[in-house]
N, C-alpha and C. Protein backbone atom coordinates (compact mmCIF):
# COMPACT_ATOMS: atom_id res chain seq x y z
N UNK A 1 0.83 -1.19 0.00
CA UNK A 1 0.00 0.00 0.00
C UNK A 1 0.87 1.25 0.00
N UNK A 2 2.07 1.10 0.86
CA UNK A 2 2.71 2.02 0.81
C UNK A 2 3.39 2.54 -0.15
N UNK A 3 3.61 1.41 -1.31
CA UNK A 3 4.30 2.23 -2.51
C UNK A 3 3.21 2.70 -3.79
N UNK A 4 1.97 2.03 -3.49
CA UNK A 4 1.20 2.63 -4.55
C UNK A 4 0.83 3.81 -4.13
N UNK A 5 0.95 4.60 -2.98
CA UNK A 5 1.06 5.61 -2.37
C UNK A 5 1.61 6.58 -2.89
N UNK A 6 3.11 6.30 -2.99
CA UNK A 6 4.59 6.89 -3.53
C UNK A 6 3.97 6.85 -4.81
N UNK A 7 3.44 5.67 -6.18
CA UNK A 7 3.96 5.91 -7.36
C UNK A 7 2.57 6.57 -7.48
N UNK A 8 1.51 6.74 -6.73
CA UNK A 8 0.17 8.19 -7.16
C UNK A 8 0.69 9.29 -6.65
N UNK A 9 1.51 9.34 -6.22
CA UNK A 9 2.45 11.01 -5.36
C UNK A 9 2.99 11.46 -6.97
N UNK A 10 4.03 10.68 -7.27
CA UNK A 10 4.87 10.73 -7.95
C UNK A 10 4.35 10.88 -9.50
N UNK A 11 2.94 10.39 -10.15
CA UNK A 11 2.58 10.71 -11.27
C UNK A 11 1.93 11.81 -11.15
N UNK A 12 1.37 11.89 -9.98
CA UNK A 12 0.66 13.37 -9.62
C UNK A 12 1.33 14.42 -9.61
N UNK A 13 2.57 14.58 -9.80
CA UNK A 13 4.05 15.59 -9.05
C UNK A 13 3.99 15.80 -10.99
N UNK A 14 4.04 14.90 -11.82
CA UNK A 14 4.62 14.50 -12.94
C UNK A 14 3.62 15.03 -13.99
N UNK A 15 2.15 15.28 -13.55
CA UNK A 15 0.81 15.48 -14.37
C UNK A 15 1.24 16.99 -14.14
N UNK A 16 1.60 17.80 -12.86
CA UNK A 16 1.30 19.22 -12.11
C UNK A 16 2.40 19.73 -13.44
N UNK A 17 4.09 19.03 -13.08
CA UNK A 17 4.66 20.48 -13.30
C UNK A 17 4.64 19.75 -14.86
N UNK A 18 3.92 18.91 -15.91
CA UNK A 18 3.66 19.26 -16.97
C UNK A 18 2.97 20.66 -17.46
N UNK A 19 1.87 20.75 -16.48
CA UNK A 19 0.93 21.78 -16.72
C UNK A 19 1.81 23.32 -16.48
N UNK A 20 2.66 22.89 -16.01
CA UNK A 20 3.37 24.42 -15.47
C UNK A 20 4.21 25.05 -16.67
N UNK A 21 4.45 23.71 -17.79
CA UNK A 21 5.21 24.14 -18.42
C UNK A 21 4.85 24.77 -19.59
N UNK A 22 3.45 24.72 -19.44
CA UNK A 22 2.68 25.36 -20.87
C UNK A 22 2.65 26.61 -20.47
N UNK A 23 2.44 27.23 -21.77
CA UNK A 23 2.87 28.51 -22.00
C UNK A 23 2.03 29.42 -21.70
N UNK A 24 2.18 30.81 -20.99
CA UNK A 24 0.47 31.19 -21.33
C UNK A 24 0.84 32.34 -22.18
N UNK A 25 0.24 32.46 -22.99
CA UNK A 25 -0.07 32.76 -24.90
C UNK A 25 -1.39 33.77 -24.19
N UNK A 26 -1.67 34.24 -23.23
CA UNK A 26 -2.92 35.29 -23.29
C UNK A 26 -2.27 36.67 -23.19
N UNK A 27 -2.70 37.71 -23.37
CA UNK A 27 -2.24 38.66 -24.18
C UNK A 27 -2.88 40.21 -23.35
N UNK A 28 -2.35 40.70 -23.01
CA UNK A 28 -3.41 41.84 -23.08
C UNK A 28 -3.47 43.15 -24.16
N UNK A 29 -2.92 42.89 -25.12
CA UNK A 29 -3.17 43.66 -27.01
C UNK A 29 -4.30 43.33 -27.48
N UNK A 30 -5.29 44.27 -28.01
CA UNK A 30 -5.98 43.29 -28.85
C UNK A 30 -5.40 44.40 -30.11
N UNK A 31 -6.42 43.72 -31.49
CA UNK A 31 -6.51 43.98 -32.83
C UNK A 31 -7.61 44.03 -33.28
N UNK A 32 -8.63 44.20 -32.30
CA UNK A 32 -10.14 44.76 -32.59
C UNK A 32 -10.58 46.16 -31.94
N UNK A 33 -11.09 46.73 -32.84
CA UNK A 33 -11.30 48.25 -32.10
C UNK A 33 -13.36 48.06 -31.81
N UNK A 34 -13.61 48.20 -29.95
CA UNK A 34 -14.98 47.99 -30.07
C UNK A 34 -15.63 49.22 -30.17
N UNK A 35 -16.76 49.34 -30.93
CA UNK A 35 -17.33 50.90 -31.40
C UNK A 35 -18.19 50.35 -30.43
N UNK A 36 -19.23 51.45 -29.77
CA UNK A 36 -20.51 51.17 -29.46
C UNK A 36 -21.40 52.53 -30.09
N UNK A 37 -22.82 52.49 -30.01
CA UNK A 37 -23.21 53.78 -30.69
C UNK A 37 -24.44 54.31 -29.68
N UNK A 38 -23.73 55.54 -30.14
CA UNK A 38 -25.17 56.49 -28.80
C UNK A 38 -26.15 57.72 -29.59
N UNK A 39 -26.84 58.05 -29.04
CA UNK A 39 -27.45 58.94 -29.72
C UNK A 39 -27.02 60.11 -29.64
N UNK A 40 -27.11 61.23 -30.54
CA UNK A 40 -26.41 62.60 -30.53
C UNK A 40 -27.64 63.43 -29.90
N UNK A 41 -28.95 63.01 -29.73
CA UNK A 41 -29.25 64.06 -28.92
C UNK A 41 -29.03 64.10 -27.37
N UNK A 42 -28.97 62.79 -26.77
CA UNK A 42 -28.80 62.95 -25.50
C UNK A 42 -27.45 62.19 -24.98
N UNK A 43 -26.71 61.30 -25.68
CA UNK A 43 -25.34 60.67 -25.33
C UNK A 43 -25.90 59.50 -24.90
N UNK A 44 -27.32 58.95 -24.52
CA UNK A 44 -27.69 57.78 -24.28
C UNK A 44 -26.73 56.32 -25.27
N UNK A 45 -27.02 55.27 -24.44
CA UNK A 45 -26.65 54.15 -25.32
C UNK A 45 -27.75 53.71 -26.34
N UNK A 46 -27.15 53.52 -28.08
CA UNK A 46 -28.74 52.99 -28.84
C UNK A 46 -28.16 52.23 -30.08
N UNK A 47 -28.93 51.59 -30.57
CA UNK A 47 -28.45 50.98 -31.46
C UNK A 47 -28.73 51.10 -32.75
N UNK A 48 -28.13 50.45 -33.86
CA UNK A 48 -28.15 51.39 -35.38
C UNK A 48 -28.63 49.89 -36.26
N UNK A 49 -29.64 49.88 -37.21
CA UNK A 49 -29.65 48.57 -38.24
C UNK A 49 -28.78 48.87 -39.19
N UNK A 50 -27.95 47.91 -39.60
CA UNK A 50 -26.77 47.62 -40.52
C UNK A 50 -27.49 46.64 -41.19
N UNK A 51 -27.19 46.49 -42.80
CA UNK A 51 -27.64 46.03 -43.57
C UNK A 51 -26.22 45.20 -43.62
N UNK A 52 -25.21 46.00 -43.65
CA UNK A 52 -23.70 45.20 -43.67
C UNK A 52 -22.78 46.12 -43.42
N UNK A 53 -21.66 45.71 -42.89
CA UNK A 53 -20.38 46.37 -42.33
C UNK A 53 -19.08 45.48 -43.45
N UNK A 54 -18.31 46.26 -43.78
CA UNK A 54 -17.43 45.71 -44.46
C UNK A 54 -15.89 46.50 -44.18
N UNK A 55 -14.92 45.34 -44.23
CA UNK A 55 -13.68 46.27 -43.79
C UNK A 55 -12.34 46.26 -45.17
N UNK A 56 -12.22 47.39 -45.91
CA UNK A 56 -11.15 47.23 -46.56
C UNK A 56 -10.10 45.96 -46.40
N UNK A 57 -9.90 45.74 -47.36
CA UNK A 57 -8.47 44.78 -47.30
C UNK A 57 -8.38 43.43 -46.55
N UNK A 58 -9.25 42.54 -45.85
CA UNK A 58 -9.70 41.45 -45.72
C UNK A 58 -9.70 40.58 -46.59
N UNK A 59 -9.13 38.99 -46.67
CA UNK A 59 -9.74 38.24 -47.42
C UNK A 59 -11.39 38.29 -47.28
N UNK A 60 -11.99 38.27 -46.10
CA UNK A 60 -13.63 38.06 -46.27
C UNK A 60 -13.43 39.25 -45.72
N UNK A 61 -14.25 40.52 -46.83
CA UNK A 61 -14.58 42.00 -45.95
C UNK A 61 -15.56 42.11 -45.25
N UNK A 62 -16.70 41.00 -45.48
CA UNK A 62 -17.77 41.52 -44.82
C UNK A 62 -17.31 41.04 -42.91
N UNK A 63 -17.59 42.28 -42.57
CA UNK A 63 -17.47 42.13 -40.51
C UNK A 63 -19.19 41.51 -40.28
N UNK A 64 -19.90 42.15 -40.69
CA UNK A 64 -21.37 41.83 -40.06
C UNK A 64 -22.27 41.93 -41.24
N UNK A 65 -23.73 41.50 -41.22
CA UNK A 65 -24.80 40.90 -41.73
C UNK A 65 -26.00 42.35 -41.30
N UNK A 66 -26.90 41.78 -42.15
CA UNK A 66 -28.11 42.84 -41.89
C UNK A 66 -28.74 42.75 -40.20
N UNK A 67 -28.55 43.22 -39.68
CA UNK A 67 -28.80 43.07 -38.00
C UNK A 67 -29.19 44.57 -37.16
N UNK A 68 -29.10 44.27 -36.41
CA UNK A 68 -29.70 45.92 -35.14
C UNK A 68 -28.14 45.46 -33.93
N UNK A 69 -27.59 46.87 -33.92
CA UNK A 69 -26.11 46.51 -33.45
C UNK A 69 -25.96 47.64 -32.08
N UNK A 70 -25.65 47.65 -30.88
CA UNK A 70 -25.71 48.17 -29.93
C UNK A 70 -23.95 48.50 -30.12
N UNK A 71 -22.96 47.60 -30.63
CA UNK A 71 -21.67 47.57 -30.57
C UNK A 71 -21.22 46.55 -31.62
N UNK A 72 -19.90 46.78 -32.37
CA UNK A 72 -19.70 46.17 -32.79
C UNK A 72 -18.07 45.78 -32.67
N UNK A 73 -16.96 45.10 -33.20
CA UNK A 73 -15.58 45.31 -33.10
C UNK A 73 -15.07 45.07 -34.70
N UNK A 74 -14.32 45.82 -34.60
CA UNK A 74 -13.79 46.02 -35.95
C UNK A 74 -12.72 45.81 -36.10
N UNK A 75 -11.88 45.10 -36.70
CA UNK A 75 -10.92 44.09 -37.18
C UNK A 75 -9.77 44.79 -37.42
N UNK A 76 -8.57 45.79 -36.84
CA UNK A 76 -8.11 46.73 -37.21
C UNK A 76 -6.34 45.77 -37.92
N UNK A 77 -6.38 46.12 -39.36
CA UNK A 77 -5.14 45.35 -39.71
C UNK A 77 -4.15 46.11 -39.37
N UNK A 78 -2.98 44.74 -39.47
CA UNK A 78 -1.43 44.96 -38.30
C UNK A 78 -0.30 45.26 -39.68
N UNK A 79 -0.55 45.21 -41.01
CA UNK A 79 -0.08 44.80 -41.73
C UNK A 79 0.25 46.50 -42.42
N UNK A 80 -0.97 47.65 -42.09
CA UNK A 80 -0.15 48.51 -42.35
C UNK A 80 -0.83 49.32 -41.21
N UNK A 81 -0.44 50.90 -41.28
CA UNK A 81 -1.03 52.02 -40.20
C UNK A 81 -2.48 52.51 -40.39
N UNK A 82 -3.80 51.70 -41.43
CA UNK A 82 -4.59 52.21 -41.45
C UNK A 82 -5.84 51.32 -41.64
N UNK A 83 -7.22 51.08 -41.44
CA UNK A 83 -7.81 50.34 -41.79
C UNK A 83 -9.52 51.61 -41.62
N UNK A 84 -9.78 50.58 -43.02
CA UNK A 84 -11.47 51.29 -43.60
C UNK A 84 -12.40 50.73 -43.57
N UNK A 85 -13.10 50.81 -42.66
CA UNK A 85 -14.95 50.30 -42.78
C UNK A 85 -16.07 50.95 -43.07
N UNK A 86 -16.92 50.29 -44.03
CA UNK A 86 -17.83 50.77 -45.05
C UNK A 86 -19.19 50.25 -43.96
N UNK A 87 -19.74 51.42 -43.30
CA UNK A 87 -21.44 51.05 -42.87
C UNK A 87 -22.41 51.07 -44.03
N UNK A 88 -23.36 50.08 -44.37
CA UNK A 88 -24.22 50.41 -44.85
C UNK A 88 -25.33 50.14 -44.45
N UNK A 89 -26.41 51.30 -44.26
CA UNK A 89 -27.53 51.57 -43.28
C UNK A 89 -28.59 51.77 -43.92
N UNK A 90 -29.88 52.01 -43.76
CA UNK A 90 -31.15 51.91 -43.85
C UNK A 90 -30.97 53.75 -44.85
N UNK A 91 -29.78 54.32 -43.91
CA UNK A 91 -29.97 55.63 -43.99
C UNK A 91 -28.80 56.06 -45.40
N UNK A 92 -27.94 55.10 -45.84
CA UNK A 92 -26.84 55.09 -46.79
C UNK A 92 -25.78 54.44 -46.35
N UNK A 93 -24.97 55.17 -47.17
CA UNK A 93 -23.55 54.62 -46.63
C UNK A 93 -22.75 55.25 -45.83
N UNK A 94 -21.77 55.04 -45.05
CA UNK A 94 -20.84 56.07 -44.39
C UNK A 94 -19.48 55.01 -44.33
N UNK A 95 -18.55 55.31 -44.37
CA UNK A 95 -17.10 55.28 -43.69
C UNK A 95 -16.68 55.92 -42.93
N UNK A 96 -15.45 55.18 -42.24
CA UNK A 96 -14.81 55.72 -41.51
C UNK A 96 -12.98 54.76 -41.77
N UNK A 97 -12.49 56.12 -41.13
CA UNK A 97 -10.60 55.25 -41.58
C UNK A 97 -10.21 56.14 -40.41
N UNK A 98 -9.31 54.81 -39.86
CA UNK A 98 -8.65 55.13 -38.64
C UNK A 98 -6.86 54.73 -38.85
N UNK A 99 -6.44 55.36 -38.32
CA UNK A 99 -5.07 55.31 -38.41
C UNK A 99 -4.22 55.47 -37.36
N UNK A 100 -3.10 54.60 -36.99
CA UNK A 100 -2.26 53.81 -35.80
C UNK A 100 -1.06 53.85 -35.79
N UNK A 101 -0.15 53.23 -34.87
CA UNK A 101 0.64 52.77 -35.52
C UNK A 101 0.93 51.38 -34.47
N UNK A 102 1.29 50.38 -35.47
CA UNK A 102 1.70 49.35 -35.16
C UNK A 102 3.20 48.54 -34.53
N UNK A 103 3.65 47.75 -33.27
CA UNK A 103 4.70 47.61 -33.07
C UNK A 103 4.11 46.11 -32.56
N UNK A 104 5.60 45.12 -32.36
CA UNK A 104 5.14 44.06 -31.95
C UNK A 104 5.99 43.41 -30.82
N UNK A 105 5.66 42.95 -30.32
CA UNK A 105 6.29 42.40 -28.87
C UNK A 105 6.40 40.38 -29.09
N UNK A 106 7.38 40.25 -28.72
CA UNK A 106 7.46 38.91 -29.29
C UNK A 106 7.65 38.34 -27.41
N UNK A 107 6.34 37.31 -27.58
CA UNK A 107 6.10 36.76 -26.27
C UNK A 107 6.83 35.45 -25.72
N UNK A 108 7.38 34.57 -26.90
CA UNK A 108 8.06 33.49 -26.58
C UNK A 108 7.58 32.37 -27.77
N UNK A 109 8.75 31.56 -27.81
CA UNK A 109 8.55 30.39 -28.91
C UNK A 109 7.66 30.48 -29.41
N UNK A 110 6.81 29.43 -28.10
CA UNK A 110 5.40 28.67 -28.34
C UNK A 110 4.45 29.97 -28.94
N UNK A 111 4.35 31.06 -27.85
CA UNK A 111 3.39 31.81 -28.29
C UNK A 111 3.46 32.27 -29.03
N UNK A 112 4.56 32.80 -30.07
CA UNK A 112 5.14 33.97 -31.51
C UNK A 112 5.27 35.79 -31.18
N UNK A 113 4.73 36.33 -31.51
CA UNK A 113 4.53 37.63 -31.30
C UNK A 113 3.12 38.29 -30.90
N UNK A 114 2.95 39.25 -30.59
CA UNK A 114 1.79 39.90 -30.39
C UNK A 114 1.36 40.81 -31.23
N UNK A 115 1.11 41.77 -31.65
CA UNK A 115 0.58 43.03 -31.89
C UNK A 115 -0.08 44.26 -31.28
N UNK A 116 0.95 45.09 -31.32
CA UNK A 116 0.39 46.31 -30.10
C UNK A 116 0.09 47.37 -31.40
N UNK A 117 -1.65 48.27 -30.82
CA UNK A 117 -2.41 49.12 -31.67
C UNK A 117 -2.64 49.90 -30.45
N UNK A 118 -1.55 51.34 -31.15
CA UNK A 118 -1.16 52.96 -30.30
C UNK A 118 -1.70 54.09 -31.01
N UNK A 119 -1.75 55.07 -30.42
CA UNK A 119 -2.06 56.27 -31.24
C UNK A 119 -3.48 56.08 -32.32
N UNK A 120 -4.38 55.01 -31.90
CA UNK A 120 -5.43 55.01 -32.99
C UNK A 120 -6.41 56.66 -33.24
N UNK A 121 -6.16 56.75 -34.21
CA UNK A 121 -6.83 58.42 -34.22
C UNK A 121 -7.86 57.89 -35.58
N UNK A 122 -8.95 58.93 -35.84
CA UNK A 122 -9.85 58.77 -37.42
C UNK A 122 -9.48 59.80 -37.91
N UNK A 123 -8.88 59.04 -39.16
CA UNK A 123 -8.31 59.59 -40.35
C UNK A 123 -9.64 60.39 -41.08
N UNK A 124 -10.49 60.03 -41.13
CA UNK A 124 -11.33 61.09 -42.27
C UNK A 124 -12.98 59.73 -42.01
N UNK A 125 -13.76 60.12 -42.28
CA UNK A 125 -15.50 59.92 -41.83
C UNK A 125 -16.33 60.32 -42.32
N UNK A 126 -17.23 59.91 -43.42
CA UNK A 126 -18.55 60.73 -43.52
C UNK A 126 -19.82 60.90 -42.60
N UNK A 127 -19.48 60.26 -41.27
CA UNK A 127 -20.36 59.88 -40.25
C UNK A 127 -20.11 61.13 -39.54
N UNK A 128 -21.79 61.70 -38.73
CA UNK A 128 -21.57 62.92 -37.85
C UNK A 128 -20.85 63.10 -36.97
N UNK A 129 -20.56 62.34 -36.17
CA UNK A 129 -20.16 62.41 -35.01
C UNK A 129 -19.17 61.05 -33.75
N UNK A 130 -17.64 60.67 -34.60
CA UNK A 130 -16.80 59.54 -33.83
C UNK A 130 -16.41 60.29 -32.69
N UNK A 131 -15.87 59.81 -31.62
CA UNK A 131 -14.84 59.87 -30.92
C UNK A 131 -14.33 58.57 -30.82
N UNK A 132 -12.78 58.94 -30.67
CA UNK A 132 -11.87 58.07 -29.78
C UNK A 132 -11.71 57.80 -28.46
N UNK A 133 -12.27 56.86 -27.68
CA UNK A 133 -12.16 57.51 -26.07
C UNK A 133 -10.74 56.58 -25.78
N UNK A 134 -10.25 55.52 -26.25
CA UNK A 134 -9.22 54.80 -26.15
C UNK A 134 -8.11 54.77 -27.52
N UNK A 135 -6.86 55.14 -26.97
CA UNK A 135 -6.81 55.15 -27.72
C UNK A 135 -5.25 53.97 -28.42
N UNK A 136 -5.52 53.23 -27.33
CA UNK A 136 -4.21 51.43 -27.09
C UNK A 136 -5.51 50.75 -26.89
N UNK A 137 -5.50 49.94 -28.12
CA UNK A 137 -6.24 49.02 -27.71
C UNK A 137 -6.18 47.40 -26.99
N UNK A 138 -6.78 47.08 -25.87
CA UNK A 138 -6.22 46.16 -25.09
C UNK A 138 -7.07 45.30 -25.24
N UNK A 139 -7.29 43.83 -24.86
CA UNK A 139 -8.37 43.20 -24.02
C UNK A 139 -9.38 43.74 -23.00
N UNK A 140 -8.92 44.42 -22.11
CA UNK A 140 -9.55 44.74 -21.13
C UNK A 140 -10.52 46.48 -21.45
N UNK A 141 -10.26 46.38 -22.27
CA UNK A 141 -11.39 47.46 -22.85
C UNK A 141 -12.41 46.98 -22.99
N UNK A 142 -13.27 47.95 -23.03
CA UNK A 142 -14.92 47.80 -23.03
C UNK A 142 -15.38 48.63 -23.95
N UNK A 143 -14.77 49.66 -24.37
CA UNK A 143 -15.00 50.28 -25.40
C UNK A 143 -14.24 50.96 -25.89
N UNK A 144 -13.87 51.29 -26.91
CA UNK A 144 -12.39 52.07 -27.85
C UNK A 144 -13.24 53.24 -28.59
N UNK A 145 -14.17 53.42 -29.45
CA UNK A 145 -14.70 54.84 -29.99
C UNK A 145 -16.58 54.67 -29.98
N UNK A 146 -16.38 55.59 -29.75
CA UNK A 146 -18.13 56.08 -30.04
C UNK A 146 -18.60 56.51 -30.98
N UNK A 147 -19.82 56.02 -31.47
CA UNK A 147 -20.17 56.69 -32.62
C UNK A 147 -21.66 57.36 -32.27
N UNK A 148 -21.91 58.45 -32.45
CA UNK A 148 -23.18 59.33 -32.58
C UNK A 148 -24.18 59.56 -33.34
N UNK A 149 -25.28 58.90 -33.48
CA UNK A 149 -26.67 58.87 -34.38
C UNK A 149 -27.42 60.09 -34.29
């Protein structure tokens, strides 16, 4: 009894610091910028019908489908300093282009690199009313720009 004791100690010791040795690959960068949208007469939270959202330069551009959207996140590419999304609404079309700049932090083997998104500012908009309220986008954001109806 006493050594089947020892050899469940000993695979148990052997299961743990396997687990220790994995990598953790979680991140706090992201590469999605989350819009949410409010209304311009009172700053309330509201939501907008999109027929479709589409983002420049994607193999698949379309981001979203005909839907009613409180928030959405937008796919911001690492590949150069700028990325363009096309709303199209009940009400027309609008764009918007935001522009960054990109650097990358390399996390280890297993995990590869990251992508860090700084300085996001909007380049140009036919929409009334963006702000930027963030402007590094992380994980732990809840929201990166506003948009005004």
């Amino acid at each position: 009894m006493r050594h089947a004791t020892i050899y469940i100690t000993l695979i148990t010791l052997l299961g743990l610091s396997s687990c220790l040795e994995d990598p953790d690959c979680n991140t706090l960068s992201s590469t999605t910028a989350i819009v949410k949208f409010y209304k311009e007469s009172d700053g309330k939270a509201d939501q907008i019908r999109v027929s479709s959202i589409k983002a420049e330069g994607f193999e698949d551009e379309s981001i979203a489908k005909s839907d009613l959207f409180s928030s959405v996140e937008l796919p911001i590419r690492t590949d150069q300093n700028s990325s363009t999304f096309l709303f199209v609404t009940e009400h027309g079309e609008s764009n918007i282009t935001f522009t960054y700049d990109v650097s990358t932090r390399f996390i280890s083997d297993e995990c590869g690199i990251e992508y860090i998104i700084r300085n996001l500012e909007i380049a140009s908009t036919t929409m009334d009313s963006v702000v930027v309220v963030n402007n590094t986008l992380s994980n732990s954001s809840t929201e990166d720009v506003k948009i005004f109806n």
